[in-house]
PDB file of N, CA and C in Angstrom:
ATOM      1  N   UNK A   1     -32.549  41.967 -25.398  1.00  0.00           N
ATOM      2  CA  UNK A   1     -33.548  42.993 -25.551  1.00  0.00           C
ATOM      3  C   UNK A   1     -33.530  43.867 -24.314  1.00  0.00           C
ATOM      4  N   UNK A   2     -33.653  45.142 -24.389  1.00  0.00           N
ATOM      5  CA  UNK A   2     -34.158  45.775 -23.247  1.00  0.00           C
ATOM      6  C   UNK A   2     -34.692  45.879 -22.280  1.00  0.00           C
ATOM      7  N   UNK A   3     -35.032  46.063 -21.118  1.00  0.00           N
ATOM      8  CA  UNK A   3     -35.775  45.669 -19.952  1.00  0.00           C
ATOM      9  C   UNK A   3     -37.068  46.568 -20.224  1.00  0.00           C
ATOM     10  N   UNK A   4     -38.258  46.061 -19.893  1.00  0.00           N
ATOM     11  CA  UNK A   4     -39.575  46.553 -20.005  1.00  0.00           C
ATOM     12  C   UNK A   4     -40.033  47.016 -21.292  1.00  0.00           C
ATOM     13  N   UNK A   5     -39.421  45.648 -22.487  1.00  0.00           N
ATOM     14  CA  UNK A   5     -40.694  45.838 -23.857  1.00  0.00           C
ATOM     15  C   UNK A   5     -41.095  44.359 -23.760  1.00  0.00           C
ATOM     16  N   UNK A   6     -42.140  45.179 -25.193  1.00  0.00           N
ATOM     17  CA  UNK A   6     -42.326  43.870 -25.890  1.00  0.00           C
ATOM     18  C   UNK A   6     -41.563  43.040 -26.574  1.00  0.00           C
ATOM     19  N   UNK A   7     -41.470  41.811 -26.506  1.00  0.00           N
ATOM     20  CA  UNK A   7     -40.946  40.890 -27.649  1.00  0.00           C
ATOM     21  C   UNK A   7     -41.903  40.581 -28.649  1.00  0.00           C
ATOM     22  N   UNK A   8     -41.544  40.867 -29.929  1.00  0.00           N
ATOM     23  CA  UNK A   8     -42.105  40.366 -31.083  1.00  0.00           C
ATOM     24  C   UNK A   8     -41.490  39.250 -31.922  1.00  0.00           C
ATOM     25  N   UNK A   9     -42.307  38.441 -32.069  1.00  0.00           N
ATOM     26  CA  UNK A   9     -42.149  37.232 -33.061  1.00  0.00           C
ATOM     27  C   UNK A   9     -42.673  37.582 -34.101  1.00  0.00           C
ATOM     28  N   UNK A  10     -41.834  37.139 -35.640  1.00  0.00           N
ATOM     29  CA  UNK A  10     -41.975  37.266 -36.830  1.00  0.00           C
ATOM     30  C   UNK A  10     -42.023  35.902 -37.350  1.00  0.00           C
ATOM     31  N   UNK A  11     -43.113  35.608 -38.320  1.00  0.00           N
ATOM     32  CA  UNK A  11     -43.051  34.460 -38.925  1.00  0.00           C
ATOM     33  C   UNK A  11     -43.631  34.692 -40.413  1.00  0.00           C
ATOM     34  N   UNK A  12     -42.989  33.745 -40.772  1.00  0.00           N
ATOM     35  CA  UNK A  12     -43.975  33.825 -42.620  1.00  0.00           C
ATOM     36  C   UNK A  12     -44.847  33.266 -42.646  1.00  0.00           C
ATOM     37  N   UNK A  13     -45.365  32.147 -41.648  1.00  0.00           N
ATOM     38  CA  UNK A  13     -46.400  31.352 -41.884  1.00  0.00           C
ATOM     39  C   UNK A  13     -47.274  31.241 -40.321  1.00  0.00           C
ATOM     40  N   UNK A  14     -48.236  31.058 -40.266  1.00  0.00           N
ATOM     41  CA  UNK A  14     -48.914  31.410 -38.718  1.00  0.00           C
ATOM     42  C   UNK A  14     -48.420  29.770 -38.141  1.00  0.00           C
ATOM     43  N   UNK A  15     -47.606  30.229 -36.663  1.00  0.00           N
ATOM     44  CA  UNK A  15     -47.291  29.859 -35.525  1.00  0.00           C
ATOM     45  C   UNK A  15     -48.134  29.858 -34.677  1.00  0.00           C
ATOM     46  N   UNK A  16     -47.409  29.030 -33.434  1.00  0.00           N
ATOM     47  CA  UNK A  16     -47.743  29.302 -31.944  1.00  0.00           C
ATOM     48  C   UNK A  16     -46.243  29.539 -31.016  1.00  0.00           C
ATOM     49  N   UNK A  17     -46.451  30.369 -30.699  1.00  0.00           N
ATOM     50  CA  UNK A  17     -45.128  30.885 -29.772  1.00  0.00           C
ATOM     51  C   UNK A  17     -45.138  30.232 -28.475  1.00  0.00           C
ATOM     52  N   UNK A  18     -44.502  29.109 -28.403  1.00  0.00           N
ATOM     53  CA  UNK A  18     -44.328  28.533 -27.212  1.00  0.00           C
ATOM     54  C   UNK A  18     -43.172  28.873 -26.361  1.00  0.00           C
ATOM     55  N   UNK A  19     -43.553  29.392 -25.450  1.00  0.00           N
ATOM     56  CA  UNK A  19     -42.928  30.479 -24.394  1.00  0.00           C
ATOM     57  C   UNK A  19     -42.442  30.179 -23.162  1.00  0.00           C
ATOM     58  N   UNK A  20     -41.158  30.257 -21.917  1.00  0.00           N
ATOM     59  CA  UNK A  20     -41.219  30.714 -20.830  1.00  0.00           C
ATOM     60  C   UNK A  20     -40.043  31.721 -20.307  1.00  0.00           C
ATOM     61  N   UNK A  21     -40.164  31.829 -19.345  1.00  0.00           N
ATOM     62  CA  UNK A  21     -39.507  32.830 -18.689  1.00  0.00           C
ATOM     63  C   UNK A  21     -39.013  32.687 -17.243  1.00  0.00           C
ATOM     64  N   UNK A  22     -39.510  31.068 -16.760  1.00  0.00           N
ATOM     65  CA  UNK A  22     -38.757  30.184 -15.948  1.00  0.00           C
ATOM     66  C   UNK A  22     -38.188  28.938 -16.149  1.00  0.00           C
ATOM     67  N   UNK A  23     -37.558  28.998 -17.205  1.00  0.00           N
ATOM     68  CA  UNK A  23     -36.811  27.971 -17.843  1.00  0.00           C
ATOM     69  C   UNK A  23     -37.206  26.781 -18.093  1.00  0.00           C
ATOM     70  N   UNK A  24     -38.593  26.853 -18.739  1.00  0.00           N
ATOM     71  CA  UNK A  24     -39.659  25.984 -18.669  1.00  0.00           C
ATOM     72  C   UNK A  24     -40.636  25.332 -17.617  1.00  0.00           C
ATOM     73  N   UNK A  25     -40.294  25.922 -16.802  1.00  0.00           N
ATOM     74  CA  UNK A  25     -41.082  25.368 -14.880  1.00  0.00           C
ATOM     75  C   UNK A  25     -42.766  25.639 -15.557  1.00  0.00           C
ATOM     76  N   UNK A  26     -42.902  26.798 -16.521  1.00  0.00           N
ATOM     77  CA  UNK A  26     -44.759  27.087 -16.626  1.00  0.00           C
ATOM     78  C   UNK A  26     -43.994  27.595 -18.252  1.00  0.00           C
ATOM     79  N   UNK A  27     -44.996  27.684 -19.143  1.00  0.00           N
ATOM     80  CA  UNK A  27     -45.605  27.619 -20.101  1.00  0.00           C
ATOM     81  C   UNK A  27     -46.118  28.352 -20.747  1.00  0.00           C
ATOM     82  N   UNK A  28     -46.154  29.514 -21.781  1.00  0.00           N
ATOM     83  CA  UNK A  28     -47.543  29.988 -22.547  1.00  0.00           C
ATOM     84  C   UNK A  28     -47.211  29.461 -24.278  1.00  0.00           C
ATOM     85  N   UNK A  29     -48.740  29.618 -24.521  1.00  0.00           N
ATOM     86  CA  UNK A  29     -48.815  29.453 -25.915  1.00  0.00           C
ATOM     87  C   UNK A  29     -49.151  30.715 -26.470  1.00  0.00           C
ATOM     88  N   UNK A  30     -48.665  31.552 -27.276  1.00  0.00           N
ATOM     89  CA  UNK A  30     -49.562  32.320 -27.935  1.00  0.00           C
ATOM     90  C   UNK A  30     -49.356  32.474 -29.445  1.00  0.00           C
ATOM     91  N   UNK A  31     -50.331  32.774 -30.085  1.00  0.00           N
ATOM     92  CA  UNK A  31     -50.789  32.596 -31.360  1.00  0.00           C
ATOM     93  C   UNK A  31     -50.455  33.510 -32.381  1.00  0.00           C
ATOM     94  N   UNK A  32     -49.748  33.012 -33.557  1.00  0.00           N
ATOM     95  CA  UNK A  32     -49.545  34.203 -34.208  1.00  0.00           C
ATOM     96  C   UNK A  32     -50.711  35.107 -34.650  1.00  0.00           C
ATOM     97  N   UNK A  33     -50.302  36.336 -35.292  1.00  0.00           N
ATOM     98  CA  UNK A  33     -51.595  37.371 -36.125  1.00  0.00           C
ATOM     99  C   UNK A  33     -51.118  37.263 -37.362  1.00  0.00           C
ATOM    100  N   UNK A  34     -52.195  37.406 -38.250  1.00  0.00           N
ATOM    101  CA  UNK A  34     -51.899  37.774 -39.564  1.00  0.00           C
ATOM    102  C   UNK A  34     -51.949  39.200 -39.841  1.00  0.00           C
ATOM    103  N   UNK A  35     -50.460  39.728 -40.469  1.00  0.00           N
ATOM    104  CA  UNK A  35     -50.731  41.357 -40.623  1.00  0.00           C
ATOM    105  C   UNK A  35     -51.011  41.607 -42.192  1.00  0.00           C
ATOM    106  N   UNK A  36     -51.969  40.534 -42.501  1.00  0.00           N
ATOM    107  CA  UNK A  36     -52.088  40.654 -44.223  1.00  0.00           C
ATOM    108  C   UNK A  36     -50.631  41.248 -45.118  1.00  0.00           C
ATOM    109  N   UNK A  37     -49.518  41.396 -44.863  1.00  0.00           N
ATOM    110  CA  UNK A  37     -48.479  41.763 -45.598  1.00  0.00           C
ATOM    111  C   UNK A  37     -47.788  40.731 -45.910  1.00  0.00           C
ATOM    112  N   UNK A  38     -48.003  39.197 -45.383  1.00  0.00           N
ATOM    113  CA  UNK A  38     -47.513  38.290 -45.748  1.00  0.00           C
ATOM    114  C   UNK A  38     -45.970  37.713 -44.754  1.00  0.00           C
ATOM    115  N   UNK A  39     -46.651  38.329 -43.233  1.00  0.00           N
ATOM    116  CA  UNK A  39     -45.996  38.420 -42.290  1.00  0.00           C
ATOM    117  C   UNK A  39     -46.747  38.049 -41.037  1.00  0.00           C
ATOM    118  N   UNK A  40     -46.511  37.055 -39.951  1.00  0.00           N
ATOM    119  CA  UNK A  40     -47.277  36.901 -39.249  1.00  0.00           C
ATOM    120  C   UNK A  40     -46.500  37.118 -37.751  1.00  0.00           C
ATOM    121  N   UNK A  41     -47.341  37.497 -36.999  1.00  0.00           N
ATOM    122  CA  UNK A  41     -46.801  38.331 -36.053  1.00  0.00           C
ATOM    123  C   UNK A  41     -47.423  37.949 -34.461  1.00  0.00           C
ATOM    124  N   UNK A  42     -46.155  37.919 -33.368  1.00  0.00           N
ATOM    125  CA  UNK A  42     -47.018  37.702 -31.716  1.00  0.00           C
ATOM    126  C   UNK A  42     -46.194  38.479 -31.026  1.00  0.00           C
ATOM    127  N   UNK A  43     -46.929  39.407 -30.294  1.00  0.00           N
ATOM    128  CA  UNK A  43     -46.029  39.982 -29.267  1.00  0.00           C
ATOM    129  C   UNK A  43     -46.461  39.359 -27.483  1.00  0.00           C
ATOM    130  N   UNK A  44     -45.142  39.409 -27.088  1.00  0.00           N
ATOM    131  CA  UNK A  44     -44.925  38.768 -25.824  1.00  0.00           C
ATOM    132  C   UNK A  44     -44.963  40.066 -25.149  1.00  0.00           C
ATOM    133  N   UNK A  45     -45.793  39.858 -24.079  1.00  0.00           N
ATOM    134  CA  UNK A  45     -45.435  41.345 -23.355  1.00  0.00           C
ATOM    135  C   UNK A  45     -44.468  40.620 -21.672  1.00  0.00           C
ATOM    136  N   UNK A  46     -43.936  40.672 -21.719  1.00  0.00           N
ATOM    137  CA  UNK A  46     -42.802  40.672 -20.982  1.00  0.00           C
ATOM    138  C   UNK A  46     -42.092  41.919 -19.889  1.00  0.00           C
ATOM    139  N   UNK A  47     -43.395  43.212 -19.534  1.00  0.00           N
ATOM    140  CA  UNK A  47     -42.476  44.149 -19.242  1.00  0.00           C
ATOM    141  C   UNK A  47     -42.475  43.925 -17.694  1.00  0.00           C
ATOM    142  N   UNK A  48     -42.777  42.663 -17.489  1.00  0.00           N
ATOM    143  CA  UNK A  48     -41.594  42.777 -15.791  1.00  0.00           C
ATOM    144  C   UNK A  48     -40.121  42.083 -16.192  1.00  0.00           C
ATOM    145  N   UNK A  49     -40.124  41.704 -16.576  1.00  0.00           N
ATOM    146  CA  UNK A  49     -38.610  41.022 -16.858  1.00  0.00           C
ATOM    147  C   UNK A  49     -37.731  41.668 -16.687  1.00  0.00           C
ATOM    148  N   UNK A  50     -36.393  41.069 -15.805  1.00  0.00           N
ATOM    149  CA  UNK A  50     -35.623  42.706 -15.388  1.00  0.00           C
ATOM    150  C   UNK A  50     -34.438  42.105 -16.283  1.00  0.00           C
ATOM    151  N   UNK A  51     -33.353  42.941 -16.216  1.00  0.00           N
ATOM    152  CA  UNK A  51     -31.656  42.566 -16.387  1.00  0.00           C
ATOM    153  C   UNK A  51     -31.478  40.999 -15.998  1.00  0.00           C
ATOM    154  N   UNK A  52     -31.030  40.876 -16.933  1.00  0.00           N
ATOM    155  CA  UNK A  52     -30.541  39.070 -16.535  1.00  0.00           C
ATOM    156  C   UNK A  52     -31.306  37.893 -16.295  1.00  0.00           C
ATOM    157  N   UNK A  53     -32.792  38.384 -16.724  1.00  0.00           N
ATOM    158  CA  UNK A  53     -33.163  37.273 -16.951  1.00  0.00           C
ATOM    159  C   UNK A  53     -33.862  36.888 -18.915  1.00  0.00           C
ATOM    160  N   UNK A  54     -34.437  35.843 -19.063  1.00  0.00           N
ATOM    161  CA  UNK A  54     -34.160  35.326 -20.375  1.00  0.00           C
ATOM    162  C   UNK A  54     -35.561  34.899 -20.727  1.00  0.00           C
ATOM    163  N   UNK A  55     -35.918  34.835 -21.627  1.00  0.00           N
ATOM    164  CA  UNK A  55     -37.156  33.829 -22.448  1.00  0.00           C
ATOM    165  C   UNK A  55     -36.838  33.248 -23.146  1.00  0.00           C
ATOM    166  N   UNK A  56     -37.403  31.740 -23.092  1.00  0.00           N
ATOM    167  CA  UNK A  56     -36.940  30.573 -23.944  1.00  0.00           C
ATOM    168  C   UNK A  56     -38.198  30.403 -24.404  1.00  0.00           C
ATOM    169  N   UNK A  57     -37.766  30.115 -25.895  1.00  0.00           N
ATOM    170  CA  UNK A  57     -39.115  29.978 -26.518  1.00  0.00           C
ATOM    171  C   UNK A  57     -38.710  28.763 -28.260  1.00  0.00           C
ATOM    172  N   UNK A  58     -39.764  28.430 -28.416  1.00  0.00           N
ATOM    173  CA  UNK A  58     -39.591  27.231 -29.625  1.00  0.00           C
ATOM    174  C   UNK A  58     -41.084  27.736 -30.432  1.00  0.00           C
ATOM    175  N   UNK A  59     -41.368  26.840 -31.771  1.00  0.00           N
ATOM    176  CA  UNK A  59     -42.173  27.444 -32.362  1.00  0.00           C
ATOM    177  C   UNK A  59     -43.530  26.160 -33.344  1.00  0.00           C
ATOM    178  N   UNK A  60     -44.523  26.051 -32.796  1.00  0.00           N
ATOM    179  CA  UNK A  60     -45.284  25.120 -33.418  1.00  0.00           C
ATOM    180  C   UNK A  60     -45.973  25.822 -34.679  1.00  0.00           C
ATOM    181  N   UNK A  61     -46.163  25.015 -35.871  1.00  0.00           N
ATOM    182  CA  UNK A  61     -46.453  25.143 -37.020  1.00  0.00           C
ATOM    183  C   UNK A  61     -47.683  24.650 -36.950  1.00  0.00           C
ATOM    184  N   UNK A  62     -48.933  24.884 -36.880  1.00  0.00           N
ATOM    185  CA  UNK A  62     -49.968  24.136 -37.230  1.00  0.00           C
ATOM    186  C   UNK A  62     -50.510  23.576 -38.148  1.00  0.00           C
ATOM    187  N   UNK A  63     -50.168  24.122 -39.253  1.00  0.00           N
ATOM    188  CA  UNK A  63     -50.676  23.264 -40.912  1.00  0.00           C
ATOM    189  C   UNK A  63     -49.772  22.523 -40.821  1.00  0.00           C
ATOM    190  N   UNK A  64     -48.721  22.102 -40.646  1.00  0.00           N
ATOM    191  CA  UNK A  64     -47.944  21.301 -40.776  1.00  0.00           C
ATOM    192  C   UNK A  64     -47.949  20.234 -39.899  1.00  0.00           C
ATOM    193  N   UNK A  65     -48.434  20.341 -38.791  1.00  0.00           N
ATOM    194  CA  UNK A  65     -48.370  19.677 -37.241  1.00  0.00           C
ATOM    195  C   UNK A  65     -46.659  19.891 -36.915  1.00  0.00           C
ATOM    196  N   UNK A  66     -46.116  20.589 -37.104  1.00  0.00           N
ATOM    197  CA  UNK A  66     -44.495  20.277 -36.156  1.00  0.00           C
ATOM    198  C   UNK A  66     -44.074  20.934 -35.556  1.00  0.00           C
ATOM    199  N   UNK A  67     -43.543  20.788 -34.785  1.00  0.00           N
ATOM    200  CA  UNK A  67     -42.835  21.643 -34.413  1.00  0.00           C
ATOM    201  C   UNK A  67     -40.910  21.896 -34.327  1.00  0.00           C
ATOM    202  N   UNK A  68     -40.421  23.267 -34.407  1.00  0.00           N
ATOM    203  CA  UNK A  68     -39.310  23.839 -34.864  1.00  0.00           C
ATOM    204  C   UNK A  68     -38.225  23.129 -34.567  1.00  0.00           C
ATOM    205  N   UNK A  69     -38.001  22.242 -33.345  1.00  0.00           N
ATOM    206  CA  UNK A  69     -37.268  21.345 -33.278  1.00  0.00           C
ATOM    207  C   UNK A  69     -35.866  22.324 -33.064  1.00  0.00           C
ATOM    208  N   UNK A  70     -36.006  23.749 -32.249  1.00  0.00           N
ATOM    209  CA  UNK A  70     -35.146  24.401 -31.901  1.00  0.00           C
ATOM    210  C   UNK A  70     -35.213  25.436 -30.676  1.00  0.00           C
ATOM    211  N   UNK A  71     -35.032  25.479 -29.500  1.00  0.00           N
ATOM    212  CA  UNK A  71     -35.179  26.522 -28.863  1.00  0.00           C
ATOM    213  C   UNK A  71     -34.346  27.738 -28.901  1.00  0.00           C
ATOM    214  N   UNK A  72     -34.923  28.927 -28.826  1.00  0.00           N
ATOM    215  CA  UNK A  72     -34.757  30.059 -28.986  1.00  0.00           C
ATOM    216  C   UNK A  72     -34.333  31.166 -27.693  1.00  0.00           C
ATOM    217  N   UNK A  73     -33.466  31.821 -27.926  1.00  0.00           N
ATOM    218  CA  UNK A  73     -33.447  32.638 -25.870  1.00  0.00           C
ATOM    219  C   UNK A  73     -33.214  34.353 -26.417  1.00  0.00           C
ATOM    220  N   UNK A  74     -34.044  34.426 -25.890  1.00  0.00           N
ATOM    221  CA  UNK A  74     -33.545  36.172 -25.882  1.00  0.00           C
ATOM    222  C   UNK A  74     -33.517  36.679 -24.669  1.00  0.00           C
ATOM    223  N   UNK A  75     -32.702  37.482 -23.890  1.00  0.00           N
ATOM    224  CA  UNK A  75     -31.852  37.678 -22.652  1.00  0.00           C
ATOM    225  C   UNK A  75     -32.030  39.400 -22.847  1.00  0.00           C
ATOM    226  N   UNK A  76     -31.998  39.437 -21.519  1.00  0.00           N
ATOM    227  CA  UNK A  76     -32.929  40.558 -21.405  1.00  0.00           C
ATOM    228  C   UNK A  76     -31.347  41.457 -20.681  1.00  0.00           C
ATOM    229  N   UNK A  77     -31.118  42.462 -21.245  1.00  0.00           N
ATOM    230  CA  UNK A  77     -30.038  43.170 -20.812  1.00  0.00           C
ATOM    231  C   UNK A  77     -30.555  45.263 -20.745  1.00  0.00           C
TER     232      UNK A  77
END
């Protein structure tokens, strides 16, 4: 992704975006939105993040209790 946006998460079903941006050293959770279209949605605001560095992120399901059982990286170029 570009240096100085947002990252958006897309889901079909409401999440928690479990987040970092020091390779797990700290932590955020944030929560999906419902955009009533049958799309649920979190934006990460991320705009210090420069060139070359990354967000790792995985994804908890709450009706379900689980979680994605996959981490995710988007790299910031």
């Amino acid at each position: 992704m570009p240096a100085g946006r947002t990252l958006r998460v897309e889901t079909l079903a409401p999440a928690v975006v479990h987040w970092s941006v020091d390779g797990w050293h700290t932590v955020h959770d944030t929560y999906t939105s419902d955009t009533t279209l049958g799309v649920h949605v979190a934006d990460l605001q991320l705009l210090c993040l420069r060139i070359g560095d990354r967000v790792d992120f995985t994804l908890y399901w709450p009706k379900a209790e689980l979680w994605e059982g996959t981490d995710f990286v988007v790299c910031v170029e």
